[in-house]
N, C-alpha and C. Protein backbone atom coordinates (compact mmCIF):
# COMPACT_ATOMS: atom_id res chain seq x y z
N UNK A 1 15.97 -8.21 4.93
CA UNK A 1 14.63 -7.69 5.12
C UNK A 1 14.71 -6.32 5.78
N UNK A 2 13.74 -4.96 5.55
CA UNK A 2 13.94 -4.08 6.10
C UNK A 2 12.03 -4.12 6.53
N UNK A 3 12.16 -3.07 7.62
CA UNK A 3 11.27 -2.43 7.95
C UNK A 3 10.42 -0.99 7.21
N UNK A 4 9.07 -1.50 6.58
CA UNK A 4 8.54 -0.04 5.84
C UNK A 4 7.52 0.04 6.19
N UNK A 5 6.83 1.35 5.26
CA UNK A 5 5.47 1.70 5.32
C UNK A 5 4.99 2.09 4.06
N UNK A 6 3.75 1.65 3.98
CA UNK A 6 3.34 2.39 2.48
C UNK A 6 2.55 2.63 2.62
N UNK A 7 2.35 4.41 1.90
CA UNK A 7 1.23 4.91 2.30
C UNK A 7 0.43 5.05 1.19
N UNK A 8 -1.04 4.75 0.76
CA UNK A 8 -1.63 4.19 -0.32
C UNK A 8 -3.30 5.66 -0.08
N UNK A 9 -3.09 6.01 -1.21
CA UNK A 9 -4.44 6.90 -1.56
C UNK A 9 -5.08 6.91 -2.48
N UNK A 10 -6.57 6.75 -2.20
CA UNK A 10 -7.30 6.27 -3.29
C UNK A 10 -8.40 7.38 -3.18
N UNK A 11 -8.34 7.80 -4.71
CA UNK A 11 -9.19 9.07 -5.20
C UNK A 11 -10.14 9.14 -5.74
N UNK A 12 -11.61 9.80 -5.36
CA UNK A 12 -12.56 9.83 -6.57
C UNK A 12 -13.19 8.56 -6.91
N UNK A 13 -12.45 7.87 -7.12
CA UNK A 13 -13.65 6.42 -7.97
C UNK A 13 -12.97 4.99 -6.97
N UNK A 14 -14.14 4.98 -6.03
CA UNK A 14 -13.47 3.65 -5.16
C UNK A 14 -13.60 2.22 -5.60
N UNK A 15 -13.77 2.29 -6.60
CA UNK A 15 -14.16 0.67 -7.77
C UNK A 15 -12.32 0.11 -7.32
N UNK A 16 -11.37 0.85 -7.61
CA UNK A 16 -10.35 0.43 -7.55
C UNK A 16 -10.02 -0.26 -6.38
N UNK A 17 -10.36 0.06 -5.01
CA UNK A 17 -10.27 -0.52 -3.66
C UNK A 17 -9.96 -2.18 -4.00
N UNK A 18 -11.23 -2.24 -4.65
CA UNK A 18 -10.93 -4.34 -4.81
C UNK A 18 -9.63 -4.96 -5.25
N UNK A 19 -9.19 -4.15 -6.54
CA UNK A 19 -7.75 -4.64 -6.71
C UNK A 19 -6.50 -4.43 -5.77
N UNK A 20 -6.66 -2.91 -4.99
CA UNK A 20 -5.92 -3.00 -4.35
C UNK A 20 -5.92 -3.76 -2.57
N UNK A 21 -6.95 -4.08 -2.60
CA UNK A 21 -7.13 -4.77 -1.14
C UNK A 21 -6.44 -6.39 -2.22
N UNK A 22 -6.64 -7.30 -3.28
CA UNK A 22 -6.52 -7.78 -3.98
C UNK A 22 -5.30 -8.30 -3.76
N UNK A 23 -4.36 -7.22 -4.82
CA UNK A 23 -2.79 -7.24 -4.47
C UNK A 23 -2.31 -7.55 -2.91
N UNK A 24 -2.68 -6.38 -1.86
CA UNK A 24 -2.28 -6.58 -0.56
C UNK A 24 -2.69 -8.29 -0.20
N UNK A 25 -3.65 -8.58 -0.50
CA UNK A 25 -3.62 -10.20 0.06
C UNK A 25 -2.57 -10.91 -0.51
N UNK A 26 -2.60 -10.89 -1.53
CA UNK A 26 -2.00 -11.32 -2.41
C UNK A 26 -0.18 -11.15 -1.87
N UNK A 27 0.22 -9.80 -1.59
CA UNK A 27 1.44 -9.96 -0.66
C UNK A 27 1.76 -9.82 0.50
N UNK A 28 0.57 -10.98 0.94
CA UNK A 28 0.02 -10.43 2.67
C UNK A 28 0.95 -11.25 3.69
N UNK A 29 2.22 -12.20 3.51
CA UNK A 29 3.75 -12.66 4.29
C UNK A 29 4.02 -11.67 4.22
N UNK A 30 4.34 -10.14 3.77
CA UNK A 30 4.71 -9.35 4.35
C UNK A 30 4.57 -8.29 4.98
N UNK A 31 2.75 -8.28 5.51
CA UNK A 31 2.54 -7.11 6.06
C UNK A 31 2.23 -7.74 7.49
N UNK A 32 3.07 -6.77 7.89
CA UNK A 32 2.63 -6.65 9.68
C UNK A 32 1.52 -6.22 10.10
N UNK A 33 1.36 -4.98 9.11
CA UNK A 33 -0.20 -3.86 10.50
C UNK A 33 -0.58 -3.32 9.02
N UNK A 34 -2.07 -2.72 8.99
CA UNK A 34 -2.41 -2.23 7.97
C UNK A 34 -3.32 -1.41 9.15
N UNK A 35 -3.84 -0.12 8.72
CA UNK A 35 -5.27 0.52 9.14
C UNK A 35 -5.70 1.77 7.68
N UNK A 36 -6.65 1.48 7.85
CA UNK A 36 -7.40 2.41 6.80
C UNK A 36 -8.58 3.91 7.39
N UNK A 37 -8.34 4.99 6.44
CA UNK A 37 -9.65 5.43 6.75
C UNK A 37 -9.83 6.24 5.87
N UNK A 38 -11.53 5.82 5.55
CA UNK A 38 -12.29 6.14 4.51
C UNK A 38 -12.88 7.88 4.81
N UNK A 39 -12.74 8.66 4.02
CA UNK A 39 -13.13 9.88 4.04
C UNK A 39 -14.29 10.24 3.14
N UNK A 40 -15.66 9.52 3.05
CA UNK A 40 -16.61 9.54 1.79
C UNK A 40 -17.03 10.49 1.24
N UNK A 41 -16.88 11.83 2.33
CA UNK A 41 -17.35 12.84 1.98
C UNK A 41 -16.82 13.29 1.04
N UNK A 42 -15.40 13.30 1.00
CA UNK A 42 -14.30 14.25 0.26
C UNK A 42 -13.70 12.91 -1.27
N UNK A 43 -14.14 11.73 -0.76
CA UNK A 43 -14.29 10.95 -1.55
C UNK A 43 -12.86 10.34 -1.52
N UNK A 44 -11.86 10.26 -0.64
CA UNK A 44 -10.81 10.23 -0.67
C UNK A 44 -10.40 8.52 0.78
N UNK A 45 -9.23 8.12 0.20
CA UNK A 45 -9.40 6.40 0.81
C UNK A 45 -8.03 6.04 0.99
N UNK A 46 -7.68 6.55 2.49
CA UNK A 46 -6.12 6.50 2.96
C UNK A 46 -5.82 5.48 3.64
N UNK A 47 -4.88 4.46 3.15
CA UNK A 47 -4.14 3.04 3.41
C UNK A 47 -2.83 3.03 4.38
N UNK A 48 -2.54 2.65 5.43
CA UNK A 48 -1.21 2.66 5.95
C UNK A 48 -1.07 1.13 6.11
N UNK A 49 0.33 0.77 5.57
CA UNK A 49 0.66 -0.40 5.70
C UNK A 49 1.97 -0.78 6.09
N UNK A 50 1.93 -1.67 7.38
CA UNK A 50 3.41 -1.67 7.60
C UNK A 50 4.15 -2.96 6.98
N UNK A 51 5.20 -2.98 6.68
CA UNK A 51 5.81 -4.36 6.08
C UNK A 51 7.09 -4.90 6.36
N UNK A 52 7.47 -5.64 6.24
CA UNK A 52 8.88 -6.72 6.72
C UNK A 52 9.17 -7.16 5.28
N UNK A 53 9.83 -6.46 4.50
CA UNK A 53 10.45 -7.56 3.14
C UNK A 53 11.75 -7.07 2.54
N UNK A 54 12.39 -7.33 1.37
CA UNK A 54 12.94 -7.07 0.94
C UNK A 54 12.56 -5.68 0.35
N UNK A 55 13.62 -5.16 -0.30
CA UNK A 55 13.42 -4.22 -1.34
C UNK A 55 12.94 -4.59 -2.59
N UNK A 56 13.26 -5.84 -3.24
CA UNK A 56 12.13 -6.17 -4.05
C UNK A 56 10.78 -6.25 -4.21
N UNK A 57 10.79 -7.20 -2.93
CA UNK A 57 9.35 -7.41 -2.84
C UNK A 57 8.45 -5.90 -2.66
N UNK A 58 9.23 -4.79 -2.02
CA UNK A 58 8.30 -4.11 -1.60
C UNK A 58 8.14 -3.17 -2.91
N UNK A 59 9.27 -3.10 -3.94
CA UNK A 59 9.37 -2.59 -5.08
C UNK A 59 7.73 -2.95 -5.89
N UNK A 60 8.03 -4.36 -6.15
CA UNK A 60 6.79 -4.77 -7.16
C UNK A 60 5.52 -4.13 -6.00
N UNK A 61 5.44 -4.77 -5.15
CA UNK A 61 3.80 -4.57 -4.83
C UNK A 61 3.85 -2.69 -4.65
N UNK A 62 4.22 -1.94 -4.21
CA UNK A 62 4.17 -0.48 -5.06
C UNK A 62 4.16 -0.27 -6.19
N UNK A 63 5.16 -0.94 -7.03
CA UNK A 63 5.07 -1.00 -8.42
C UNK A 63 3.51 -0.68 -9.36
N UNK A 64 3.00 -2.19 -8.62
CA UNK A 64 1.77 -2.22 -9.12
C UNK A 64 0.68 -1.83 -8.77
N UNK A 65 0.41 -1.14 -7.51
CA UNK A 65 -0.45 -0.49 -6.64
C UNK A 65 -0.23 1.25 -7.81
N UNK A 66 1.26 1.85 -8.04
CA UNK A 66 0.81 2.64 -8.67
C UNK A 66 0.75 3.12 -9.72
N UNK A 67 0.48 1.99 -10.59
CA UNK A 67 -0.15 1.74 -11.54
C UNK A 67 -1.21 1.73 -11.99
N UNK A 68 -2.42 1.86 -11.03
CA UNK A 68 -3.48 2.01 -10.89
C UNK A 68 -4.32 3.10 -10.97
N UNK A 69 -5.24 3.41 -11.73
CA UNK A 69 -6.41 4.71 -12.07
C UNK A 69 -6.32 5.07 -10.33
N UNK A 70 -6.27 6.17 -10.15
CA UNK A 70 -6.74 7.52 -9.31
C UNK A 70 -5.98 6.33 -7.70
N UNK A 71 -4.90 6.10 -7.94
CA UNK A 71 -4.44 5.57 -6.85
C UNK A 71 -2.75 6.31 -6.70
N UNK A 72 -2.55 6.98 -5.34
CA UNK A 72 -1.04 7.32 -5.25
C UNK A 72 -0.59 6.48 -3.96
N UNK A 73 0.67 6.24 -4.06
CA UNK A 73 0.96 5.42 -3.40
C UNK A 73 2.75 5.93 -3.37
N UNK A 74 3.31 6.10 -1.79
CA UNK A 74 4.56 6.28 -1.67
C UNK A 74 4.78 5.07 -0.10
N UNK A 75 6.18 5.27 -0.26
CA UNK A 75 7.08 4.07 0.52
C UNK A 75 8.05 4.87 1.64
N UNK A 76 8.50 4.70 2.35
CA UNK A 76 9.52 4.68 3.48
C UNK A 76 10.03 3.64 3.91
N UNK A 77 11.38 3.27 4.03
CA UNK A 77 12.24 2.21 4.61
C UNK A 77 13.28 2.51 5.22
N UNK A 78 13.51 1.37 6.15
CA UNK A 78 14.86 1.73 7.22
C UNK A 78 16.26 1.89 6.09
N UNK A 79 17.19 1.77 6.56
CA UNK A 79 18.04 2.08 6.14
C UNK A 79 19.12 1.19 6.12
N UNK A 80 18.83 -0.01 7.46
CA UNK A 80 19.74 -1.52 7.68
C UNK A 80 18.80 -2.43 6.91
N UNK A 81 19.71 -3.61 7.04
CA UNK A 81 18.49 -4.76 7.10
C UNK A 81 18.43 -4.72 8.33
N UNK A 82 17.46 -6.19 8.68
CA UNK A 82 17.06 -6.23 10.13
C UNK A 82 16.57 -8.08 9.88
């Protein structure tokens, strides 16, 4: 298991939010801390999420997060396990 973060941005059309709050439940054994903040003006919807998993696991649920209409989404991980 390593220690990450994923940082999740959601653009322009916030319909998408549901799937991605969705997914995150969905692989919610591995998140530690999440905080969000909504910017409505600029229309823009920034996700920080911290996590405990494998490199798989954290593969797919990015995977499929950016896959998603007007959603970017990048990762950081330690470098041991732990």
């Amino acid at each position: 298991m390593k220690i990450g973060v994923i940082g999740i941005i959601i653009e322009r059309d916030r319909t998408v939010s549901e799937i991605v709050n969705k997914l995150l439940s969905e692989y919610g054994d591995m998140i530690c801390g999440r905080m969000g903040l909504p910017d409505k003006e600029r229309g823009v919807f920034v996700i920080s999420v911290i996590v405990r998993a494998t490199n798989e696991e954290l593969s797919a649920l990015t995977g499929k997060l950016g896959r998603l209409k007007n959603v970017k989404v990048k990762s950081a991980v330690t470098d041991c396990d732990l």
